[in-house]
Protein backbone atom coordinates (compact mmCIF):
# COMPACT_ATOMS: atom_id res chain seq x y z
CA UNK A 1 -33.57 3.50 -19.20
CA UNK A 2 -30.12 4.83 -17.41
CA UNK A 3 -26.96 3.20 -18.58
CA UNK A 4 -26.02 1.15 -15.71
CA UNK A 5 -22.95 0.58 -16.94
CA UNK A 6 -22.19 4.08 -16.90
CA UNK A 7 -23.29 4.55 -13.38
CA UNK A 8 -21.86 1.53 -12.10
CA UNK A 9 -19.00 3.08 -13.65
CA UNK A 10 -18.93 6.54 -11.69
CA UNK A 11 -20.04 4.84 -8.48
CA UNK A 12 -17.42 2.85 -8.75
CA UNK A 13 -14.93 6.22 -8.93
CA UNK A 14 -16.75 8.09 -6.33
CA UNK A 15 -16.53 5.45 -4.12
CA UNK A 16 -12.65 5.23 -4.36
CA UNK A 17 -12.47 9.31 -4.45
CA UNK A 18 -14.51 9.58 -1.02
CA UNK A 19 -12.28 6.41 0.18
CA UNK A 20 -9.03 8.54 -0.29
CA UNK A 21 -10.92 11.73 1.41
CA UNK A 22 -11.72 9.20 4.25
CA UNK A 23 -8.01 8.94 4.80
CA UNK A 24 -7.26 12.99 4.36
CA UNK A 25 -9.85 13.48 6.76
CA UNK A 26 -7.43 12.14 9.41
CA UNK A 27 -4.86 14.95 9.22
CA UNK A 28 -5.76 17.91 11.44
CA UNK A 29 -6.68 21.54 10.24
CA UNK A 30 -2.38 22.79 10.72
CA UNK A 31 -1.16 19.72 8.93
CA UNK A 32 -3.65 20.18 6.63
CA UNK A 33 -3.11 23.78 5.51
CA UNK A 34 0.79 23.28 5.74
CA UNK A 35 1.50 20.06 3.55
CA UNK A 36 0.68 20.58 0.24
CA UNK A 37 0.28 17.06 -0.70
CA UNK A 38 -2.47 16.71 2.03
CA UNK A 39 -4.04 19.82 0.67
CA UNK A 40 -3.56 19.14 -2.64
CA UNK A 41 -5.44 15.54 -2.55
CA UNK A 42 -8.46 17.03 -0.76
CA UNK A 43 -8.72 19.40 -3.33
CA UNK A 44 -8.53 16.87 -6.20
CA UNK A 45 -10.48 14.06 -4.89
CA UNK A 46 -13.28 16.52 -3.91
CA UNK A 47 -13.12 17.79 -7.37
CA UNK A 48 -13.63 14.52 -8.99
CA UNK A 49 -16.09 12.88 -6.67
CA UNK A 50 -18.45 16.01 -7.16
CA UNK A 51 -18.00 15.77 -10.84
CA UNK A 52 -19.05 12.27 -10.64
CA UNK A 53 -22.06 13.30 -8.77
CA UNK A 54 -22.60 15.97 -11.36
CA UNK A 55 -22.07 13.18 -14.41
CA UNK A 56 -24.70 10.37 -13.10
CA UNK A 57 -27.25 13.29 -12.36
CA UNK A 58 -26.28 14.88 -16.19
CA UNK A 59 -27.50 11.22 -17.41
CA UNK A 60 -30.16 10.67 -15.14
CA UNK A 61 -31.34 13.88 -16.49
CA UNK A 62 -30.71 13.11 -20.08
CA UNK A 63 -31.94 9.67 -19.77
CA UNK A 64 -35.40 10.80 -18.58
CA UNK A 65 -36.05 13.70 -20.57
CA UNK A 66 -36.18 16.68 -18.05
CA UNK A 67 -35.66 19.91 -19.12
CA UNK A 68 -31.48 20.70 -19.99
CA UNK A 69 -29.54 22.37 -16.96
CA UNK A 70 -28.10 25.49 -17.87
CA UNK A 71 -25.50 25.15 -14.73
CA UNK A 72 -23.75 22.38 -12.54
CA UNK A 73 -26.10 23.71 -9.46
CA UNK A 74 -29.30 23.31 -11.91
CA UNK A 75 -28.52 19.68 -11.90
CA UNK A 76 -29.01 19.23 -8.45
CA UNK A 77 -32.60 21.73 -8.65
CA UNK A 78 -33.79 19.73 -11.79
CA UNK A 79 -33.36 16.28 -9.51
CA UNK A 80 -34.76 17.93 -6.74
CA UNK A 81 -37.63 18.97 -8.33
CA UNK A 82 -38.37 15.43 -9.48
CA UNK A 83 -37.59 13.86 -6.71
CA UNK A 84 -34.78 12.18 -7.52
CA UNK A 85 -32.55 13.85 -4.84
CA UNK A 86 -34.17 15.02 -1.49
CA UNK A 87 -35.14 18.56 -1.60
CA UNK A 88 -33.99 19.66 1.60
CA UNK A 89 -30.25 19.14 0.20
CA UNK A 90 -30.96 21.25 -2.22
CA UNK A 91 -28.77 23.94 -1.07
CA UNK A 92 -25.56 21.99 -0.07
CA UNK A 93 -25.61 20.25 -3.43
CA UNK A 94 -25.22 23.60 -5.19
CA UNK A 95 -23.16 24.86 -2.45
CA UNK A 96 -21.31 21.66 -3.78
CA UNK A 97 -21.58 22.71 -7.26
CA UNK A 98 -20.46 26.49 -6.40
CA UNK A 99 -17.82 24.58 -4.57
CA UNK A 100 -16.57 22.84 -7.67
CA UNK A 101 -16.27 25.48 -10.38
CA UNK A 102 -14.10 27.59 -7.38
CA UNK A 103 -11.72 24.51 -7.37
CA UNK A 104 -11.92 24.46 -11.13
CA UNK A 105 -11.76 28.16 -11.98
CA UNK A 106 -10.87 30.31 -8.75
CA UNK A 107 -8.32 27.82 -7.31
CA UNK A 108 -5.37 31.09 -7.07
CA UNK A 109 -8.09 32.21 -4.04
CA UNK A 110 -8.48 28.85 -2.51
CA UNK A 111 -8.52 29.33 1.68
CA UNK A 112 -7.22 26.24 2.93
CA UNK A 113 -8.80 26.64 5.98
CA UNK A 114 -12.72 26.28 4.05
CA UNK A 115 -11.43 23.65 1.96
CA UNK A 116 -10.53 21.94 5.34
CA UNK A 117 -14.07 22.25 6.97
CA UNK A 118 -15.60 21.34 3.34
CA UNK A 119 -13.22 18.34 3.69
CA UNK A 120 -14.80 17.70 7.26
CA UNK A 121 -18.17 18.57 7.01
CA UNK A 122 -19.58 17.67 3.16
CA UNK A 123 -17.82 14.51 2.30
CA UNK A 124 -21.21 12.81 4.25
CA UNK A 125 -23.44 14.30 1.72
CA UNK A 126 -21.32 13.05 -1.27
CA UNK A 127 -21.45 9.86 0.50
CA UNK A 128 -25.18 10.00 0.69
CA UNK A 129 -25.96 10.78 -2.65
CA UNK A 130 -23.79 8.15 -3.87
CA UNK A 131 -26.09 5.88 -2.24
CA UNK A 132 -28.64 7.27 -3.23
CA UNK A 133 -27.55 7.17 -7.38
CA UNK A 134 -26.20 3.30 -6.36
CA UNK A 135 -30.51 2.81 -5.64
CA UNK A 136 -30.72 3.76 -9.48
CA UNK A 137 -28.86 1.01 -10.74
């Protein structure tokens, strides 16, 4: 059975991570790309609510014995393939994933301007499958 405690937990986070990129969504593309502190809380905040994602589906996974992801976008496919996430999102969830490890490992080559429309356009699927994990509990 999943640890509702633990997802309770990580809902809880990702709830108050998309809250704050809520209020950076506000700031227009120039401000944006000029203030780093704007900038700088997108990044972070996306970071960590995708890694929350990436944690309850990690347990979800664990917790019902499918097979062991062998990368952050596998955790999306191994969901997706039992229908725990929709498979139609498929692609933006590892798009999300991809997204992550550049903000983790390739953050020297970050283009504002992406992280901006990422900022804009995803934060509605993060939302969504937070809802979605919150059905689990």
């Amino acid at each position: 059975m999943v640890n509702k405690a633990i997802l309770a937990e990580r809902l809880d986070r990702l709830r108050e991570y998309l809250g704050i990129l809520e209020t950076v969504q506000r700031h227009d593309m120039k401000s944006f790309v000029q203030d780093p502190f704007i900038h700088g809380a997108a990044e972070r905040y996306l970071h960590l609510a995708i890694e929350c994602l990436l944690d309850i589906g990690n347990h979800v996974i664990s917790d019902r014995g499918y097979p062991k992801p062998e990368s952050y976008a596998d955790i999306f496919r191994i969901l997706a393939d039992n229908g725990v996430v929709p498979k139609d999102q498929l692609d933006e969830l590892a798009g999300m994933a991809a997204f992550r490890n550049v903000l983790v490992h390739d953050y020297l080559r970050l283009d504002r301007e992406k992280v901006y429309h990422i900022l804009i356009e995803k934060v509605q699927l993060l939302q969504k499958m937070g809802q979605l994990f919150s059905g689990l509990l």
